[in-house]
N, C-alpha and C. Protein backbone atom coordinates (compact mmCIF):
# COMPACT_ATOMS: atom_id res chain seq x y z
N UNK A 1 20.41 76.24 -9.91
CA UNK A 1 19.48 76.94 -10.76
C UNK A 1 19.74 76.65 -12.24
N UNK A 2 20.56 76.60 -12.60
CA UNK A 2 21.22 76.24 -14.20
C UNK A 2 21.05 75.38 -14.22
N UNK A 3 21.29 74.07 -13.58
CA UNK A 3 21.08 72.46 -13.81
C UNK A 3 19.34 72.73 -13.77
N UNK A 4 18.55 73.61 -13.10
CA UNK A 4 17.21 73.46 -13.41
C UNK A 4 16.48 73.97 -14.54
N UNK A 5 17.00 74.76 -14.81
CA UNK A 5 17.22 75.57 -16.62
C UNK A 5 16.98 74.33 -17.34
N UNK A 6 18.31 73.90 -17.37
CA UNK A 6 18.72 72.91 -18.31
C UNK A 6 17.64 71.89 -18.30
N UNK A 7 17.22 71.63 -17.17
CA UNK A 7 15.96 70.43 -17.45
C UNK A 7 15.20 70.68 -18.11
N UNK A 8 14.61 72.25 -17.43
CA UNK A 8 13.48 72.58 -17.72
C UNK A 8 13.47 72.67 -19.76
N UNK A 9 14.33 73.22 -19.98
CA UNK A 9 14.43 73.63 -21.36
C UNK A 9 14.57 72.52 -22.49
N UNK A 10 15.05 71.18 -21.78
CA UNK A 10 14.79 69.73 -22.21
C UNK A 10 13.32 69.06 -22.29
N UNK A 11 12.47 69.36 -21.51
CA UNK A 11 11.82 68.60 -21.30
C UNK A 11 10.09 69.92 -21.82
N UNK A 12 10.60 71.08 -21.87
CA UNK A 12 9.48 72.00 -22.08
C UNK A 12 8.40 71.56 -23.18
N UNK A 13 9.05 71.30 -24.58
CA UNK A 13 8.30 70.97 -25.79
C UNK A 13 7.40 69.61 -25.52
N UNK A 14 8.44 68.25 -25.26
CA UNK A 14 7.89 67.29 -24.82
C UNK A 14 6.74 67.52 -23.57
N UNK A 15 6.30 68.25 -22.80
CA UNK A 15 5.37 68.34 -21.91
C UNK A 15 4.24 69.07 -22.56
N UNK A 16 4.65 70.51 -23.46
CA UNK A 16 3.56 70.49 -24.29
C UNK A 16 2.96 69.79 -25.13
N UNK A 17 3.51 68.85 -25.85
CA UNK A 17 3.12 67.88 -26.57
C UNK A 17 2.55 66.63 -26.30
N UNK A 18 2.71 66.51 -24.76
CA UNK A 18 1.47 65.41 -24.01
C UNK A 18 0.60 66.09 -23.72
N UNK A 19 0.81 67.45 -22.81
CA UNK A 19 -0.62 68.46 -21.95
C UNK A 19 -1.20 68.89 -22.82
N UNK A 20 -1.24 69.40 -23.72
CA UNK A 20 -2.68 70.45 -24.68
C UNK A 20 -3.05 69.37 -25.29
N UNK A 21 -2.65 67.71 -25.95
CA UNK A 21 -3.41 67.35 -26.53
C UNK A 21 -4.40 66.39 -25.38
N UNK A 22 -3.43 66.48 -24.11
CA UNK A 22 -4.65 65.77 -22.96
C UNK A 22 -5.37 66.11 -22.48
N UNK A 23 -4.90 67.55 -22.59
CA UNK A 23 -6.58 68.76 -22.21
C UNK A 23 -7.38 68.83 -23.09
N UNK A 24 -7.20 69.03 -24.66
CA UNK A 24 -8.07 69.00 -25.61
C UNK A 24 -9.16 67.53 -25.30
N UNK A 25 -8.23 66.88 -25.15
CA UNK A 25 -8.93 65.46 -25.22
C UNK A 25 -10.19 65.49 -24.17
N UNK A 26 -9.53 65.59 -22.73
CA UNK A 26 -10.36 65.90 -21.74
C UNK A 26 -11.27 66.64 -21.69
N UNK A 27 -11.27 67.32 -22.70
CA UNK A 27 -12.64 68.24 -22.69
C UNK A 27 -13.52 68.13 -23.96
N UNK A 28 -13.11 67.24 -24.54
CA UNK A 28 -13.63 66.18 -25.90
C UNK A 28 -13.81 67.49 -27.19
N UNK A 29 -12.67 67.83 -27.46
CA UNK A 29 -11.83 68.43 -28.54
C UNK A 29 -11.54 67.44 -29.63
N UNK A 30 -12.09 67.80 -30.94
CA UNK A 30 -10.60 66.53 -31.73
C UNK A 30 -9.91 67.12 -32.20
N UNK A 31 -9.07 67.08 -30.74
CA UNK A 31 -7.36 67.76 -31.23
C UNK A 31 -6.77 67.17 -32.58
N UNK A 32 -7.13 66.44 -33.11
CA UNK A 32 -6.05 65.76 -34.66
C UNK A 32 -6.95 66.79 -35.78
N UNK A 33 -8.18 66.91 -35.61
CA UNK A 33 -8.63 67.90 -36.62
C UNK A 33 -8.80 68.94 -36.18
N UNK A 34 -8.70 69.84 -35.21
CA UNK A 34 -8.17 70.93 -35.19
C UNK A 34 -6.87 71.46 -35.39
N UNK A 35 -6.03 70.58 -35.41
CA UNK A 35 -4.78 70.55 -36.03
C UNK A 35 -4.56 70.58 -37.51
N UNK A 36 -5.11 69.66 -37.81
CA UNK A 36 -4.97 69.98 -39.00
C UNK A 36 -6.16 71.29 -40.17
N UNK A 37 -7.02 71.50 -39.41
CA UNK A 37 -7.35 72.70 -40.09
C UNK A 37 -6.91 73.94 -39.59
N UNK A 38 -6.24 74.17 -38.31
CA UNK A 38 -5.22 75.40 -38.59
C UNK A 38 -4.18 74.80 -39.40
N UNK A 39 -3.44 73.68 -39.72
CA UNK A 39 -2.61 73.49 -40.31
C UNK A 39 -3.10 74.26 -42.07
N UNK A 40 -4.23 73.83 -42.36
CA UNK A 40 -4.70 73.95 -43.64
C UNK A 40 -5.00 75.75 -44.02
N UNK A 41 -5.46 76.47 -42.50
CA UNK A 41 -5.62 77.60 -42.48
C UNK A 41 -4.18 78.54 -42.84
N UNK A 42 -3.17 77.84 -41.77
CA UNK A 42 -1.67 78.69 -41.99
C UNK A 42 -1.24 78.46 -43.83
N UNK A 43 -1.47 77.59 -43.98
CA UNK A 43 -1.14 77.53 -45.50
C UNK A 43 -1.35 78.34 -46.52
N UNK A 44 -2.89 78.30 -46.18
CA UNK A 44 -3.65 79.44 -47.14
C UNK A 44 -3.25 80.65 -46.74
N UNK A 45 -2.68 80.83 -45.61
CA UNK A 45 -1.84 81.97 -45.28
C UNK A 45 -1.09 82.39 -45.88
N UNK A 46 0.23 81.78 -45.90
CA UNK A 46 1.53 81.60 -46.64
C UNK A 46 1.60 81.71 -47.92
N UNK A 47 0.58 81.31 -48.51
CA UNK A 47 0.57 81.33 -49.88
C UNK A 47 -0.09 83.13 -50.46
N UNK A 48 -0.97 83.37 -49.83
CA UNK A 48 -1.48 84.81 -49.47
C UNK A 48 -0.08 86.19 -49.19
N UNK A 49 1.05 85.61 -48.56
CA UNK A 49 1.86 86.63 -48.15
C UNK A 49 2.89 86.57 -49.00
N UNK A 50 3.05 85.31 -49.67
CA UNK A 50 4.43 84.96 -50.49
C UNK A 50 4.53 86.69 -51.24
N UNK A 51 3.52 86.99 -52.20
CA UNK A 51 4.62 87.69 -52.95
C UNK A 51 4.90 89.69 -52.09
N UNK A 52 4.21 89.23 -51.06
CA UNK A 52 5.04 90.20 -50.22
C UNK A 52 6.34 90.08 -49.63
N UNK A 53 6.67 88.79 -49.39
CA UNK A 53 7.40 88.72 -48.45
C UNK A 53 8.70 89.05 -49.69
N UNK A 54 8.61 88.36 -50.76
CA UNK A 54 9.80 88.61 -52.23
C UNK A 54 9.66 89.75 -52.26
N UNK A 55 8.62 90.74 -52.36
CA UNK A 55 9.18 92.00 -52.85
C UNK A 55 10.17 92.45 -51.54
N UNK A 56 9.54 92.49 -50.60
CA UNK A 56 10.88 92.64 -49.31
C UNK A 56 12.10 92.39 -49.44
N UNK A 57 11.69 90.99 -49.30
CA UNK A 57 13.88 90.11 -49.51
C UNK A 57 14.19 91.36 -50.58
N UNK A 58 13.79 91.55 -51.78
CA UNK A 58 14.34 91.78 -52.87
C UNK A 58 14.85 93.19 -52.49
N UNK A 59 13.87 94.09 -51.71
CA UNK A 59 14.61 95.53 -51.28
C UNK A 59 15.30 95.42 -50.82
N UNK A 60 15.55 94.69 -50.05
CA UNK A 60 16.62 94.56 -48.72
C UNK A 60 17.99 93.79 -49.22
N UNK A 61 17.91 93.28 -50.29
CA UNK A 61 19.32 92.71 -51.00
C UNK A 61 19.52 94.02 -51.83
N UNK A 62 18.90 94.56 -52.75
CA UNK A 62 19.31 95.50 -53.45
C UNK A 62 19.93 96.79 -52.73
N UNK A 63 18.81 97.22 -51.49
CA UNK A 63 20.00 98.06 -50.61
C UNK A 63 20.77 98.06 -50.12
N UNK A 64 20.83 96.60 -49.83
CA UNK A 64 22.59 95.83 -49.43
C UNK A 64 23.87 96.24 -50.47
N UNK A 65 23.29 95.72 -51.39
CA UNK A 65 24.16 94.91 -52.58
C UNK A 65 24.50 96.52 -53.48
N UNK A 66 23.53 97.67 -53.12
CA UNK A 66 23.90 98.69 -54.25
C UNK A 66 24.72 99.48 -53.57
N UNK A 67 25.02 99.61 -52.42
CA UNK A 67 26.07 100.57 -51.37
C UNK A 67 25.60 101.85 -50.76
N UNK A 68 23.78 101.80 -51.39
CA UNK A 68 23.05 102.61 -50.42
C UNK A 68 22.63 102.67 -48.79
N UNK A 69 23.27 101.19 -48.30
CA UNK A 69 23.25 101.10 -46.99
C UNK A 69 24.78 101.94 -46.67
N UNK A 70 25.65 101.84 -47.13
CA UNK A 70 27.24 102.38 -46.59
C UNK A 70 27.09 103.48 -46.48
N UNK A 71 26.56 103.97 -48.03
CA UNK A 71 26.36 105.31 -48.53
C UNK A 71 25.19 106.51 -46.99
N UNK A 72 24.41 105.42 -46.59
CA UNK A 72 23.72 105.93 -45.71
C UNK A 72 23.96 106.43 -44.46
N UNK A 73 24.59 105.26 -43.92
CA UNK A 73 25.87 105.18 -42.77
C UNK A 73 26.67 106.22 -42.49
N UNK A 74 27.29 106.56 -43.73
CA UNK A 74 28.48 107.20 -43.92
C UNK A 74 27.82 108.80 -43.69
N UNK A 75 26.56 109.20 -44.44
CA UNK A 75 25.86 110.22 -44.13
C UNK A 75 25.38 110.62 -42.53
N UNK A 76 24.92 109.38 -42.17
CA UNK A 76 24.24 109.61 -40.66
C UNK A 76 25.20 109.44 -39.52
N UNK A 77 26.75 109.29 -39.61
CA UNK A 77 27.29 108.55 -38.92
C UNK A 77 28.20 109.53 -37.82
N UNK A 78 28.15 111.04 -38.09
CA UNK A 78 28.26 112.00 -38.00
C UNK A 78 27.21 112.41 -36.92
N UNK A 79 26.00 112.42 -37.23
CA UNK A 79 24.72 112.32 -36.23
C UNK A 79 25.09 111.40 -34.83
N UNK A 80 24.88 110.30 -35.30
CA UNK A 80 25.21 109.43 -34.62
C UNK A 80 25.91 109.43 -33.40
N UNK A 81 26.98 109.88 -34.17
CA UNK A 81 27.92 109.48 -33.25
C UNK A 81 28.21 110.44 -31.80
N UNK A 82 27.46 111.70 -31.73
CA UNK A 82 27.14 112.51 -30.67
C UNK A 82 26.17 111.95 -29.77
N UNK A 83 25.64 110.63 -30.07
CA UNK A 83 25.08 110.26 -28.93
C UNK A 83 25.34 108.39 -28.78
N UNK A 84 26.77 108.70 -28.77
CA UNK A 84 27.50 107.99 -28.77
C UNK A 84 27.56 106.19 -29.28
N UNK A 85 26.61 106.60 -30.44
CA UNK A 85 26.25 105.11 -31.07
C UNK A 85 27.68 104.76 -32.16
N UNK A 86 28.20 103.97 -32.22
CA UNK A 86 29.60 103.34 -32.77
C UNK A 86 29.17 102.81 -33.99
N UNK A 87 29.55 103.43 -35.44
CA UNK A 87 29.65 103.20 -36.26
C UNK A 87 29.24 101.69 -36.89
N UNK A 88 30.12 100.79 -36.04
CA UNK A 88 29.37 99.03 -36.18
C UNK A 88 28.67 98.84 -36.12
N UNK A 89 27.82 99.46 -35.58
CA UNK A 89 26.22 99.07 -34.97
C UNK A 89 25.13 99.95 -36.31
N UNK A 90 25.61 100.78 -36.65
CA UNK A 90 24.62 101.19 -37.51
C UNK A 90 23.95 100.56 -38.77
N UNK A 91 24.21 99.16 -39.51
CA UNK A 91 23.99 98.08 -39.85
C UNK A 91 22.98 97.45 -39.33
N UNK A 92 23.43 97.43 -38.13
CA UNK A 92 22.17 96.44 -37.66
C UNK A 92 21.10 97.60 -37.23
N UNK A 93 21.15 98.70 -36.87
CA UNK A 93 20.04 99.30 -36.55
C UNK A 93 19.34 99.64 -37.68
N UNK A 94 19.77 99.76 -39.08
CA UNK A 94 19.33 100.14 -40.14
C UNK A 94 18.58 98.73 -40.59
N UNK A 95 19.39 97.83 -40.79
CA UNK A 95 19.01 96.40 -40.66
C UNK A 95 17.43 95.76 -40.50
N UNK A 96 17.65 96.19 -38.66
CA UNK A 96 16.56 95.25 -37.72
C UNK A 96 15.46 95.53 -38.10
N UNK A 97 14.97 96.86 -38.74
CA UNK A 97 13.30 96.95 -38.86
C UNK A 97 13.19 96.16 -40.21
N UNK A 98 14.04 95.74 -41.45
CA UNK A 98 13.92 95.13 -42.80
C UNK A 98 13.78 93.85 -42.26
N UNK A 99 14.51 93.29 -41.63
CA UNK A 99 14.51 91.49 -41.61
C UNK A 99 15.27 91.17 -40.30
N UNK A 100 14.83 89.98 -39.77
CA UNK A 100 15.02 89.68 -38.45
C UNK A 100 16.72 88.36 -38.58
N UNK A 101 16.41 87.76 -40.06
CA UNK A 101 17.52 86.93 -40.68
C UNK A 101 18.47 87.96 -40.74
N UNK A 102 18.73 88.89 -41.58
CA UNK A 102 19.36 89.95 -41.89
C UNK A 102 20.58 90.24 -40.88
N UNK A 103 19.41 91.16 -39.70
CA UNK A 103 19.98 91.57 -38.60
C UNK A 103 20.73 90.37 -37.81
N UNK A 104 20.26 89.22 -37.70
CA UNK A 104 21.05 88.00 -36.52
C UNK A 104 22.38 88.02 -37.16
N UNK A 105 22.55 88.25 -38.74
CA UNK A 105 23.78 87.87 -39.18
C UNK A 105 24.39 88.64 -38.86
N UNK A 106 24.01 90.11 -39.28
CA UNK A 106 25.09 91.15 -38.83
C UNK A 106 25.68 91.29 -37.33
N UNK A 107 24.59 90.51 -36.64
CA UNK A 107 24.57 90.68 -34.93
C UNK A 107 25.44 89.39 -34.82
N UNK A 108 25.79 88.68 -35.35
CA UNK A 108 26.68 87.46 -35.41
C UNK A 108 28.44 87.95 -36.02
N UNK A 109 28.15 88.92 -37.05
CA UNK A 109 29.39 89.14 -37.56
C UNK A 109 30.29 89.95 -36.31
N UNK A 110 29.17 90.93 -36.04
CA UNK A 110 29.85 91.62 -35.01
C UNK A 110 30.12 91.10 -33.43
N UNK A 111 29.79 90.35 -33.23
CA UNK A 111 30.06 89.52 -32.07
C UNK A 111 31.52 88.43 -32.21
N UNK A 112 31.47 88.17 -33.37
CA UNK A 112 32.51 87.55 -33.64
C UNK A 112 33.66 88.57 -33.79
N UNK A 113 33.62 89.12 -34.41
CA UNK A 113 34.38 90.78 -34.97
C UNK A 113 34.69 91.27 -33.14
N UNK A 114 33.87 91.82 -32.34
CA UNK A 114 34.44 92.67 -31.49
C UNK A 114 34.25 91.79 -30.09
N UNK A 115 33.80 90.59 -30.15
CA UNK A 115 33.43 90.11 -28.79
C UNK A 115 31.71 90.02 -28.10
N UNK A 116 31.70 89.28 -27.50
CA UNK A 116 30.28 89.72 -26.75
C UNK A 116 30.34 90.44 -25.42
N UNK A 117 31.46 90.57 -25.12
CA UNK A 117 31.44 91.29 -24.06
C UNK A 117 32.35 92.71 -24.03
N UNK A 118 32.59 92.74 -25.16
CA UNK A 118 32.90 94.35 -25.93
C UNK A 118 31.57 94.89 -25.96
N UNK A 119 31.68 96.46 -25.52
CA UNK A 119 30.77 97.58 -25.77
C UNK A 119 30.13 97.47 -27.07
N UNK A 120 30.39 97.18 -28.21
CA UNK A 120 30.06 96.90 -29.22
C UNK A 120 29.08 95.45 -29.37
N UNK A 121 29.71 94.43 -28.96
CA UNK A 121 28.90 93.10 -28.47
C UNK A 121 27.54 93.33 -27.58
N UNK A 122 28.02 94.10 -26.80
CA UNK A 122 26.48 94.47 -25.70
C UNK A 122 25.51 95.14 -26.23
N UNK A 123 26.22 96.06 -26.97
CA UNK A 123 25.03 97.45 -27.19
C UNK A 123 24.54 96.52 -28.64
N UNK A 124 24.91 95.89 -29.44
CA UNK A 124 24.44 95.12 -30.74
C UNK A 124 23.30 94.01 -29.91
N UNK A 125 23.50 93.35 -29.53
CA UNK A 125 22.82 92.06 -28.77
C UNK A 125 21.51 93.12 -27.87
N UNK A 126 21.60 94.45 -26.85
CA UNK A 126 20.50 94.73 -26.65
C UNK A 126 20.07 95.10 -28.16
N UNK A 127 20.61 95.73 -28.79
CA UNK A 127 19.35 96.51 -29.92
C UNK A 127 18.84 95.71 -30.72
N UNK A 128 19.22 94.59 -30.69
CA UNK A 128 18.53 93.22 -31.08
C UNK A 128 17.52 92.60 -30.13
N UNK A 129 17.10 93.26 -29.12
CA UNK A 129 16.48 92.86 -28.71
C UNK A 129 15.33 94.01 -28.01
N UNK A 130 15.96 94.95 -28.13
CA UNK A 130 14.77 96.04 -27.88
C UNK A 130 14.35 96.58 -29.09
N UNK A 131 14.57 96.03 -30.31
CA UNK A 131 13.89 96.69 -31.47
C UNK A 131 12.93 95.22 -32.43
N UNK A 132 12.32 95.86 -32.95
CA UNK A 132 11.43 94.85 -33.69
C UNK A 132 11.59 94.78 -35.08
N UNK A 133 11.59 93.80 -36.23
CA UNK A 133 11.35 93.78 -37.41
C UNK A 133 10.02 94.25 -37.92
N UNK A 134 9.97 95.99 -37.95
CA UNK A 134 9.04 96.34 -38.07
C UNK A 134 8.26 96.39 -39.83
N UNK A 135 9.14 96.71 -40.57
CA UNK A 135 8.86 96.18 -41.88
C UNK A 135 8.43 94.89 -42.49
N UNK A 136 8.85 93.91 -41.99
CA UNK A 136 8.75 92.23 -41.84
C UNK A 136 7.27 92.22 -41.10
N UNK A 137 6.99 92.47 -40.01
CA UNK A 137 5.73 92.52 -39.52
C UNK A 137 4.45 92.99 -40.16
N UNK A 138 5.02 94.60 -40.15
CA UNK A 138 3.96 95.16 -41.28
C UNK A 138 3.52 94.51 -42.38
N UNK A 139 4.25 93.83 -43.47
CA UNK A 139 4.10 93.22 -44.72
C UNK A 139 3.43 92.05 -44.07
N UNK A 140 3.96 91.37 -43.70
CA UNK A 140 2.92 89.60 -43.13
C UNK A 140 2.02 90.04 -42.44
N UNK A 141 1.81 90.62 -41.40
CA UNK A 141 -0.09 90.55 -40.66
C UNK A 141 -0.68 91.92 -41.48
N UNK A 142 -0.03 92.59 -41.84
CA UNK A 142 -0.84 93.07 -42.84
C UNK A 142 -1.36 92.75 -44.02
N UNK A 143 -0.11 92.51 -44.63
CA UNK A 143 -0.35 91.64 -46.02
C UNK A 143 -1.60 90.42 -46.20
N UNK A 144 -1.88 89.70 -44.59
CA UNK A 144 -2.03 88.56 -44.45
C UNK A 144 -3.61 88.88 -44.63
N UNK A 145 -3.89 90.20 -44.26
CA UNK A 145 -5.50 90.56 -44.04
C UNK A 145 -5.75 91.75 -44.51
N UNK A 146 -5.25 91.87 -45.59
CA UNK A 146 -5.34 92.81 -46.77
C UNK A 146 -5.37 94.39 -46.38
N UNK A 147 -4.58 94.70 -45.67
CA UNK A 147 -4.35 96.40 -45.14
C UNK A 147 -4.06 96.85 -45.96
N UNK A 148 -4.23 97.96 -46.49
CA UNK A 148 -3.10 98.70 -47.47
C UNK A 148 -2.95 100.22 -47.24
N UNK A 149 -3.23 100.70 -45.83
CA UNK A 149 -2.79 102.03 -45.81
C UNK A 149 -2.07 101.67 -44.33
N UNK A 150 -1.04 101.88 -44.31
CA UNK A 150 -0.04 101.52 -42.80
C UNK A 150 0.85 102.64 -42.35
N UNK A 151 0.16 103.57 -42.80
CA UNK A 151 1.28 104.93 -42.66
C UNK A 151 0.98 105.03 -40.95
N UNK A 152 -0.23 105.35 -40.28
CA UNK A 152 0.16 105.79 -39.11
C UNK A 152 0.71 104.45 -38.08
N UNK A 153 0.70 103.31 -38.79
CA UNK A 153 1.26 101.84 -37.67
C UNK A 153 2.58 102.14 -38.30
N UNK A 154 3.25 102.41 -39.55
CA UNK A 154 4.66 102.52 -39.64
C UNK A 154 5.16 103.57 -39.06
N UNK A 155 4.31 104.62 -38.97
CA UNK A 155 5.65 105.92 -38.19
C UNK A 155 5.36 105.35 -36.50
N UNK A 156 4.25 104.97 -35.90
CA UNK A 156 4.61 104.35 -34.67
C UNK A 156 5.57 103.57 -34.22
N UNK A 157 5.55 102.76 -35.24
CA UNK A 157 7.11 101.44 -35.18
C UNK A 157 8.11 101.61 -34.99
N UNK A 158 8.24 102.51 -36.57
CA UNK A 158 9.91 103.83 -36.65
C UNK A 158 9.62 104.12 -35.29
N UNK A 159 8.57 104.93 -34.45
CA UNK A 159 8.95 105.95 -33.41
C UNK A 159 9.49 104.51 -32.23
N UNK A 160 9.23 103.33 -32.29
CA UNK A 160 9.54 102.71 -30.98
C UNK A 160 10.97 101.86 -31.62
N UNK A 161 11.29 101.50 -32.52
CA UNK A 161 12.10 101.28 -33.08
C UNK A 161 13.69 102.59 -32.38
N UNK A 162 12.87 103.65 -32.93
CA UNK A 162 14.05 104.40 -32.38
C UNK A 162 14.19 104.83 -30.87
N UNK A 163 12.77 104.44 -30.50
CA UNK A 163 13.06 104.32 -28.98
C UNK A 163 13.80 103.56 -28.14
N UNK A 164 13.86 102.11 -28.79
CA UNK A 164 14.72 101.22 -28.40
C UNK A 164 16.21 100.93 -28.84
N UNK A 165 16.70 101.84 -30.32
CA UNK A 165 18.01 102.43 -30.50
C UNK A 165 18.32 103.08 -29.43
N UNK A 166 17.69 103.96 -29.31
CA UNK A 166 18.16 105.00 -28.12
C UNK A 166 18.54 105.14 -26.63
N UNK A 167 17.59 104.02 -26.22
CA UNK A 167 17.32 103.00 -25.16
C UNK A 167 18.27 102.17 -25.00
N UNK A 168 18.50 101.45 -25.78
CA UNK A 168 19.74 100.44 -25.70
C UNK A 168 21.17 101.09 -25.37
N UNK A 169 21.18 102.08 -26.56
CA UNK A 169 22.27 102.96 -26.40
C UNK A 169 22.93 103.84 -24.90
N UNK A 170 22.04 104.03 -24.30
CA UNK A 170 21.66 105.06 -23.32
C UNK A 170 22.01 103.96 -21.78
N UNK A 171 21.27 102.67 -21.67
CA UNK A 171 21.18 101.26 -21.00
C UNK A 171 22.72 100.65 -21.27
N UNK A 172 23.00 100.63 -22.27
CA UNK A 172 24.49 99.63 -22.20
C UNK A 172 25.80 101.03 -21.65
N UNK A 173 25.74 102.31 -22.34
CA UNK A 173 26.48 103.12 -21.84
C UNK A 173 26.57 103.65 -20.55
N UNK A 174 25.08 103.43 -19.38
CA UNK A 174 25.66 103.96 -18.12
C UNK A 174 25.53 102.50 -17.51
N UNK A 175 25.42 101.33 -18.11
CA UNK A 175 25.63 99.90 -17.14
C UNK A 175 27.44 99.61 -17.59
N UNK A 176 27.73 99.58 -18.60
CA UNK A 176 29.20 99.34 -19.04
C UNK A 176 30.40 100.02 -19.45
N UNK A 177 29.91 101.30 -19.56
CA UNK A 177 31.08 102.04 -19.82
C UNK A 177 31.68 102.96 -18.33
């Protein structure tokens, strides 16, 4: 099964990259200019979201960098910790909804730091994966198509965001502990 993984995961891109342009073809598509005008479309995209995406980075270094993330931690960590979430992890849960770069690092430090197969390693790696960069999202497909009231899609997010803190938490503690 792994040696079939392994093929498969070799050879996946290269098969898309003969099949959709032989189906396009086959059905007399011109795949080279439809390519390139979503190419031309994503652009005008990108250029549309840029100065959202800077004001972001820029919060998310300054709450780094000013000790209002520690400072936060250090407040909630007390909470926390009655439902048995470990101090390390609160970084990345604070983290994951700002930036998806952000969080891999911290989810990298701590894997290195406690193991991947430390309680700490598990429960970091699910909540990386049951939570979403919900701030990062909001700003780009919103940003992208000019929303500007996101209050009831952000407290939904927060609410699944912390569903999947909680979730994770709850999932790694009666599978591993």
């Amino acid at each position: 099964m792994v040696t079939f993984i392994n093929l498969l995961s070799q050879w996946a891109i290269p098969i898309f990259l003969i099949v959709i342009p032989t189906i396009g073809l086959s059905k007399k598509i011109p795949v080279y200019e439809c390519f390139v005008q979503g190419a031309k479309e994503g652009f005008n995209t990108v250029v549309r979201i840029i100065p959202y995406l800077v004001a972001m980075f820029i919060a998310i270094r300054v709450f780094q960098q000013s000790g209002a993330m520690e400072s936060l931690i250090s407040l909630i960590n007390p909470l926390t910790s009655i439902f048995h979430i470990p101090k390390e992890v609160l970084p990345l849960a604070l983290i994951r909804p700002l930036s998806g770069t952000g969080a891999l690092g911290i989810l990298g430090d701590l894997l290195a730091t406690h193991g991947s197969d430390s309680f700490i390693g598990r429960l970091a790696s699910t909540m990386q994966g049951s939570t979403e960069t919900t701030f990062y999202v909001l700003t780009v497909y919103f940003g992208a198509v000019g929303v500007k009231n996101v209050k009831h899609s952000l407290l939904a997010c927060l609410a699944s965001d912390l569903a999947g803190l909680f979730a994770s938490v709850y999932i790694v503690w009666r599978i591993f502990s």
